[in-house]
Protein backbone atom coordinates (compact mmCIF):
# COMPACT_ATOMS: atom_id res chain seq x y z
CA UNK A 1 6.97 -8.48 -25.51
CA UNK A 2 8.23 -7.32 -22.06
CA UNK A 3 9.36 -3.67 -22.54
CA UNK A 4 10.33 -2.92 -18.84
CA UNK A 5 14.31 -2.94 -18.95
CA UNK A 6 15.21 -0.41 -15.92
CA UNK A 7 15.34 -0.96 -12.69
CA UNK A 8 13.12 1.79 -10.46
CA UNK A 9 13.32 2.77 -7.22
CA UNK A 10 11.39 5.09 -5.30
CA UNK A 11 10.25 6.50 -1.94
CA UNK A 12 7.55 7.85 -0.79
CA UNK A 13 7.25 10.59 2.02
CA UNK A 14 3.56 11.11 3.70
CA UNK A 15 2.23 13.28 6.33
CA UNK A 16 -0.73 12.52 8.73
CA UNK A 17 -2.53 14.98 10.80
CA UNK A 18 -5.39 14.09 13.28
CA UNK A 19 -6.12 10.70 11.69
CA UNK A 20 -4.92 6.97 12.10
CA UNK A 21 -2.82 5.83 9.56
CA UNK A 22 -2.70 2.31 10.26
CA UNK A 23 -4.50 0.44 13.31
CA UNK A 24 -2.93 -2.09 15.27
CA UNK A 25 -5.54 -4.32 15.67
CA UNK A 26 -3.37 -6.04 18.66
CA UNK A 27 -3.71 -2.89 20.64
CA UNK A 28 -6.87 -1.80 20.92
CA UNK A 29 -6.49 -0.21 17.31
CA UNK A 30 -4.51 2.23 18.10
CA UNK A 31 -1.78 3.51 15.64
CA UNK A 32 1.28 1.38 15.09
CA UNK A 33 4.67 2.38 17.10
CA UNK A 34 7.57 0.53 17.58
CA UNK A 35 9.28 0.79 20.88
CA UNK A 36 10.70 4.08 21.14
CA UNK A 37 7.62 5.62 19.40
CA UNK A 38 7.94 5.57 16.03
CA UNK A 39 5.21 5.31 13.94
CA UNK A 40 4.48 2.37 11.50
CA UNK A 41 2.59 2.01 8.46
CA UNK A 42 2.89 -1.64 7.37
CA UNK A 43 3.73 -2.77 3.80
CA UNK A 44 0.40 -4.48 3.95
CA UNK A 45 -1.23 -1.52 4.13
CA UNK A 46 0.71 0.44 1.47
CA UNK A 47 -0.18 -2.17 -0.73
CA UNK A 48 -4.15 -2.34 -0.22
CA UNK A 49 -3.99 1.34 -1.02
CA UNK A 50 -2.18 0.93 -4.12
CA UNK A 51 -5.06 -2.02 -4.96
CA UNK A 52 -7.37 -0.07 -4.30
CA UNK A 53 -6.16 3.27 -6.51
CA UNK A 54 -5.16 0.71 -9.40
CA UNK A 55 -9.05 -0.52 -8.77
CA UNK A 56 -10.23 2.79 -9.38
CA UNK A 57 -8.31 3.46 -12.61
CA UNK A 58 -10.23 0.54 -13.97
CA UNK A 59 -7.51 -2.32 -13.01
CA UNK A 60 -8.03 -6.00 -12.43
CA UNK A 61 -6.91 -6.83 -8.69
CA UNK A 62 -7.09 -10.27 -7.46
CA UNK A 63 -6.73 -9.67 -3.98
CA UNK A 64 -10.19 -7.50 -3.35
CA UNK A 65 -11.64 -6.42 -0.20
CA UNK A 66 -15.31 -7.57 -0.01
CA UNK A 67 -16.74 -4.15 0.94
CA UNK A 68 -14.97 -2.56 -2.20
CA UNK A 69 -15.17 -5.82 -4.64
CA UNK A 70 -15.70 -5.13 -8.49
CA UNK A 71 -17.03 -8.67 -8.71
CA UNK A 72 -19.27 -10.96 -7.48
CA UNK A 73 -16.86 -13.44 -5.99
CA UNK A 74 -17.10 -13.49 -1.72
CA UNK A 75 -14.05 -15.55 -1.82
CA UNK A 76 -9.76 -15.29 -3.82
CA UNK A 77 -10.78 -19.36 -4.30
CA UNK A 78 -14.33 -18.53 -6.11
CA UNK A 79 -12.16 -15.61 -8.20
CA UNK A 80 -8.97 -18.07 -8.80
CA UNK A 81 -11.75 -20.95 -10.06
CA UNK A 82 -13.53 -18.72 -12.11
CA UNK A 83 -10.59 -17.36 -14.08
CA UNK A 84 -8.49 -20.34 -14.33
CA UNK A 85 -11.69 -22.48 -15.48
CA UNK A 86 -10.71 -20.56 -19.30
CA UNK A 87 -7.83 -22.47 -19.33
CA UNK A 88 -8.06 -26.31 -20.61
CA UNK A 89 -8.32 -29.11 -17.83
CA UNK A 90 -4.48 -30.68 -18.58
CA UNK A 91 -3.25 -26.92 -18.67
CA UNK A 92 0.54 -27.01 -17.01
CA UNK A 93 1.35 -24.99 -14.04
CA UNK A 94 4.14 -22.41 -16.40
CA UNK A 95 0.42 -21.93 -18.20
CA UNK A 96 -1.41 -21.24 -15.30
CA UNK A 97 1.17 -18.72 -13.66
CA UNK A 98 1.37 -17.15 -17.11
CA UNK A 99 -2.36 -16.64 -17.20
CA UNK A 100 -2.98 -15.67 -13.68
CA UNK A 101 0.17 -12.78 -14.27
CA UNK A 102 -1.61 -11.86 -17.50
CA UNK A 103 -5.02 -11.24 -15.70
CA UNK A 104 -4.53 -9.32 -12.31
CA UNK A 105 -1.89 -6.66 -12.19
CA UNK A 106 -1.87 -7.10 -8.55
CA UNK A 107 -0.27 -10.40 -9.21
CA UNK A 108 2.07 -9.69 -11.63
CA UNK A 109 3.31 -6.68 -9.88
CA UNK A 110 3.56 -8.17 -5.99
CA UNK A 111 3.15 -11.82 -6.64
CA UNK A 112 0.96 -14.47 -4.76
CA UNK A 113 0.66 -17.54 -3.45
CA UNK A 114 -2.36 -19.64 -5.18
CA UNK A 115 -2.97 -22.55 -2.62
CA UNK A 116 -6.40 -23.69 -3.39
CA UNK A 117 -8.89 -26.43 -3.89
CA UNK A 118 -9.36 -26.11 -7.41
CA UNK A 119 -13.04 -27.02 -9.50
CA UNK A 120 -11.63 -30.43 -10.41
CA UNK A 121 -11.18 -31.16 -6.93
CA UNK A 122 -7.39 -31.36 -7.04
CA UNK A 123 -4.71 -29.29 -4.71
CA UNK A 124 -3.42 -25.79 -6.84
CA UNK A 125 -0.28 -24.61 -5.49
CA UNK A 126 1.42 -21.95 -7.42
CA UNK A 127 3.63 -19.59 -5.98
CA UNK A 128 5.04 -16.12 -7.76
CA UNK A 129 7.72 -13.43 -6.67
CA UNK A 130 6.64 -10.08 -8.08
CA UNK A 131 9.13 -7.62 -9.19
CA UNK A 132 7.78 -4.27 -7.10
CA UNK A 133 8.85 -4.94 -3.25
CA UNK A 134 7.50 -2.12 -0.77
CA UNK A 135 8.83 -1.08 2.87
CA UNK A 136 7.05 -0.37 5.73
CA UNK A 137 6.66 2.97 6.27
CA UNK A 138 8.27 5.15 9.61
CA UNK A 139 7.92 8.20 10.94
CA UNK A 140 10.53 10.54 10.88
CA UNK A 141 10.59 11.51 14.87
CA UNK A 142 8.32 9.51 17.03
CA UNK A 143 4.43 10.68 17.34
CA UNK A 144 2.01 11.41 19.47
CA UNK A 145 -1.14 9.14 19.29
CA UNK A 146 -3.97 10.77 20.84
CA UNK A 147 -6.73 8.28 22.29
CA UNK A 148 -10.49 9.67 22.90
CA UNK A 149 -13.42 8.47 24.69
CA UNK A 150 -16.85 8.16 22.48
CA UNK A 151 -20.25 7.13 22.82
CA UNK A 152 -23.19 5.98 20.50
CA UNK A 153 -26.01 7.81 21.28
CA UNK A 154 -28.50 5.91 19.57
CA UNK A 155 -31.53 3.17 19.53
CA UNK A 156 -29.46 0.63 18.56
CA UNK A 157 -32.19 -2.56 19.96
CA UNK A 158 -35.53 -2.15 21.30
CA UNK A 159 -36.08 -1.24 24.72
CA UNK A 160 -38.64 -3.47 26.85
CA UNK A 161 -41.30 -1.10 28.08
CA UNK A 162 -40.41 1.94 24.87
CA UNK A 163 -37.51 4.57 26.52
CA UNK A 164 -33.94 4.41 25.12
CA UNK A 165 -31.43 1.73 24.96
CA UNK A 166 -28.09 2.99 26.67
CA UNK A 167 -25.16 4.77 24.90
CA UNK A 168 -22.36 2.55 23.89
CA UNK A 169 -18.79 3.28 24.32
CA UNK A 170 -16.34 3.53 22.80
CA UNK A 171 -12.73 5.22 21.52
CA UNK A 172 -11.08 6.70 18.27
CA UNK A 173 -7.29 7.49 18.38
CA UNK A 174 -5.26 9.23 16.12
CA UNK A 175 -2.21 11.00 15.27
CA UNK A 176 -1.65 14.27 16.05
CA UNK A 177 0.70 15.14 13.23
CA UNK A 178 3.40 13.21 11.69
CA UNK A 179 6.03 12.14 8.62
CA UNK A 180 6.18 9.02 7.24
CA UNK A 181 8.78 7.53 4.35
CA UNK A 182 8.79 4.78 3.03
CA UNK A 183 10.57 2.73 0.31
CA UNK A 184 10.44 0.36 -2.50
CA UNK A 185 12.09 -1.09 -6.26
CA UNK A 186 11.18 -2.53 -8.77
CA UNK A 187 13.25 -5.84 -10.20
CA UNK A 188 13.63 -6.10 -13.93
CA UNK A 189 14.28 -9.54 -13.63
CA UNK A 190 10.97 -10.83 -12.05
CA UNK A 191 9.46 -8.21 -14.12
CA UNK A 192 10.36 -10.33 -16.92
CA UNK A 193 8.91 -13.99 -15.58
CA UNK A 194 5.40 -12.44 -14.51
CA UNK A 195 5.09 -10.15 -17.86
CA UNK A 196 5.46 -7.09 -15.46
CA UNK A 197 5.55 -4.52 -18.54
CA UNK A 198 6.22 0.04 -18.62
CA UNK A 199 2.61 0.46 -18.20
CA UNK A 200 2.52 -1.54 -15.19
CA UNK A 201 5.12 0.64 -13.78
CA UNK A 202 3.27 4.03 -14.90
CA UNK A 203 0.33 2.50 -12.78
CA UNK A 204 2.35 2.11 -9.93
CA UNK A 205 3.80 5.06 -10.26
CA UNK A 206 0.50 6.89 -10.58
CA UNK A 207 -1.12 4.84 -7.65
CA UNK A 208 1.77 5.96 -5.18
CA UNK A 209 1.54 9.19 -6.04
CA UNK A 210 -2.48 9.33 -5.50
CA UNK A 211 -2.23 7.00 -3.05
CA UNK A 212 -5.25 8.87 -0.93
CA UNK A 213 -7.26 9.61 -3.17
CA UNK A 214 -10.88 8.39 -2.28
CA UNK A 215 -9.48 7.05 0.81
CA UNK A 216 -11.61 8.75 3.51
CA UNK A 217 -12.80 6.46 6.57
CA UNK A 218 -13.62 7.56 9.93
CA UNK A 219 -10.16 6.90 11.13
CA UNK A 220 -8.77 9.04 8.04
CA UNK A 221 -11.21 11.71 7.30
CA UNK A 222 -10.27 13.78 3.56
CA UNK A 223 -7.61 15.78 3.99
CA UNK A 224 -6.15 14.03 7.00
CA UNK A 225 -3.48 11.78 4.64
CA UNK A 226 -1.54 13.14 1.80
CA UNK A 227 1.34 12.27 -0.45
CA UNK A 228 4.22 15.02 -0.47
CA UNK A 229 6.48 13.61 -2.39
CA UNK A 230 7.26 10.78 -4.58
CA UNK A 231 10.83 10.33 -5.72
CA UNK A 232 11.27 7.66 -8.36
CA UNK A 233 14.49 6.65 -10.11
CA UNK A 234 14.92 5.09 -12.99
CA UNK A 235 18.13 3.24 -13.52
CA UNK A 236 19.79 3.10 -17.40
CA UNK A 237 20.55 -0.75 -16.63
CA UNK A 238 18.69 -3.80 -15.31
CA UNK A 239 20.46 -3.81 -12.45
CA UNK A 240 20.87 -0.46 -11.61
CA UNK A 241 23.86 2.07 -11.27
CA UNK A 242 23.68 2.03 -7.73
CA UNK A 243 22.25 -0.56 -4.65
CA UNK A 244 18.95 0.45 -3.83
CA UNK A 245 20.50 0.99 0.13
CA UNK A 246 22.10 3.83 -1.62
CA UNK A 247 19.51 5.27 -3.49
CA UNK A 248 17.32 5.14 -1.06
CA UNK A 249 19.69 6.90 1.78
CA UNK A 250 20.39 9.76 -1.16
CA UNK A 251 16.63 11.12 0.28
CA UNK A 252 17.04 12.38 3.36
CA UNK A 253 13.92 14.05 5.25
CA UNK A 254 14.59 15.82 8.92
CA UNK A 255 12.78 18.49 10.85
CA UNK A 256 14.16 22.01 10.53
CA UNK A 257 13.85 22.79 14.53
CA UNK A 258 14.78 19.71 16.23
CA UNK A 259 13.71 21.93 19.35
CA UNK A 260 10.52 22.49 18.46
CA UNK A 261 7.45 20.40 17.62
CA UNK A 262 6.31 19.60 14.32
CA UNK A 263 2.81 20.67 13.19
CA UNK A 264 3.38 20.66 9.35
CA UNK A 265 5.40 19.45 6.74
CA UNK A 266 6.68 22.78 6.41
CA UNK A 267 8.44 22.07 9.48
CA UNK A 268 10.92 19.21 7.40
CA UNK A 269 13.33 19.77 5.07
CA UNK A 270 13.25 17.27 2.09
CA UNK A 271 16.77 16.79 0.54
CA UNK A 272 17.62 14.52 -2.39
CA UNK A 273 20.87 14.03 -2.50
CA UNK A 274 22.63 13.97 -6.31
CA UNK A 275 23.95 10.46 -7.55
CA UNK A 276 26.48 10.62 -10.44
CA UNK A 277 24.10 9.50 -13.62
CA UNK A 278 21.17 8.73 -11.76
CA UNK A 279 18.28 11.59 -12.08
CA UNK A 280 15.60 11.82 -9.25
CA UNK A 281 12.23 12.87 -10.80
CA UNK A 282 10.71 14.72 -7.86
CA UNK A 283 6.86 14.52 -7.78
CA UNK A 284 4.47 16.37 -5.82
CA UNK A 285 1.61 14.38 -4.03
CA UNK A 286 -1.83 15.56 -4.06
C-alpha cells in the first residue's frame, strides 16, 4: 500500500569553489553559463548525483554509469532483458510498468522511457512519468570560470630510438566561487501509479542533502562542492496548500554586499520566507 499522501517540495542551495560543477561538453568543457553569465547545473546532472548517492546507500538504479555499475550489464537493454525475463512471456504492459517501478527506485521516482528490443525479439515501448521533477540549477550572480593551460608530462607511447615522447596539452577550467539553487516537487499523484512510497521520499531526501558525498573527480576535487542547505516542505494535502511557484519564491538567497565580490557563502544571506500552515524544515548540507 502506497503511504506517500503529501505533496513535497524542496530546494536546494550549493556552493562551488575552484572546481567545475558541470561541463559543457559543447564548449570545450568548460562550465555551463547562460548568456549573461550565469552559471548552470543541468537537471541531468542533479539527477546522476542523486543515482549515484541512492547507489551507495545500497539502492537499485536502472540508469547506471558503466564506470560505477553494481552489475554486470554494459548495456539499460541487457539490464531491462534481464529483469523483465522474471516476468511470464504473455505478461501485459500495466504488469511490466508495475514490475519495472517495483525494481529500480530510479524509475519509480523520475520515470523512463523503456524502448527496446526485447529477448523475444519483439519492440518494448513503455513509457512512465515519475512523481519527483528537478530544476536546473543557477547561480545566484553570474561567475567567473577560470580556464588553465596543462600538460602531460609523461611516456605515454614509445619513442623510436629510447628519449621521451612529448608533453601533451591540455586545459582544466573551473569556477572560482559561486551559489547555486535549485528546485524540485514531488507529485502525489504519479507517486501513486509508479508505487513511489515515504521511504522513497526519505531517500531522496537524504540523497539531496549528501548529494557530494564520494563525489570527488579531477574537475571537483573533495571539498570543492557542498550542500548548504536543503529546504523541504511537506504539504498536509495531495495537492498542496500552496503552488510550488510560491513555495519555491518563499526562499530567497542574495549576497549581503552587492558591491563586493563573493568568496564564501558567508557572503549570502539565506531567507525563508514564512507561509501560513506550511513549515520549512531547514537542513544543513554536509
Amino acid at each position: 500500500m502506497n503511504n506517500f499522501e503529501n505533496k513535497i517540495d524542496f530546494a536546494l542551495v550549493i556552493s562551488v569553489k575552484n572546481a567545475n560543477p558541470n561541463g559543457d561538453p559543447l564548449n570545450g568543457n568548460r562550465p555551463r553559463v547562460n548568456y549573461n553569465s550565469t552559471g548552470e547545473i543541468s537537471d541531468v546532472c542533479i539527477k546522476r548525483k542523486i543515482r549515484n548517492r541512492l547507489m551507495q546507500e545500497g539502492k537499485n538504479v536502472f540508469v547506471q554509469m558503466n564506470e560505477n555499475k553494481l552489475d554486470e550489464y554494459n548495456s539499460l537493454s541487457d539490464r531491462f532483458n534481464a529483469a523483465i525475463s522474471k516476468l511470464e512471456k504473455k505478461a501485459s504492459e500495466r504488469e511490466k510498468t508495475e514490475f519495472v517501478c517495483n525494481e529500480w527506485i530510479d524509475v519509480r521516482s523520475f520515470g523512463q522511457v523503456f524502448a527496446f528490443k526485447s529477448t523475444e525479439d519483439k519492440g518494448v515501448s513503455i513509457g512512465i512519468r515519475g512523481p519527483v521533477s528537478i530544476h536546473p540549477a543557477f547561480s545566484i550572480d553570474p561567475i567567473n570560470a577560470t580556464s588553465i593551460q596543462i600538460t602531460k608530462s609523461v611516456n605515454s607511447e614509445p619513442v623510436k630510438g629510447g628519449g621521451k615522447s612529448s608533453d601533451t596539452m591540455g586545459m582544466k577550467h573551473r569556477v572560482d566561487f559561486g551559489v547555486y539553487v535549485t528546485y524540485g516537487s514531488i507529485n502525489v499523484e504519479l507517486a501513486k501509479k509508479t508505487g513511489f512510497d515515504a521511504e522513497d521520499a526519505k531517500a531522496i531526501k537524504n540523497a539531496l542533502a549528501t548529494l557530494f558525498r564520494n563525489d570527488a573527480s579531477s574537475a571537483r576535487p573533495e571539498g570543492s562542492m557542498a550542500v548548504e542547505k536543503l529546504i523541504w516542505w511537506q504539504h498536509n494535502t495531495a495537492c498542496g496548500q500552496y503552488s510550488s511557484a510560491k513555495v519555491h519564491k518563499s526562499l530567497t538567497v542574495i549576497k549581503k554586499d552587492p558591491t563586493k565580490d563573493a568568496h564564501s557563502i558567508d557572503d549570502y544571506e539565506i531567507t525563508v520566507k514564512n507561509l501560513e500552515g506550511l513549515e520549512a524544515e531547514i537542513i544543513d548540507g554536509e
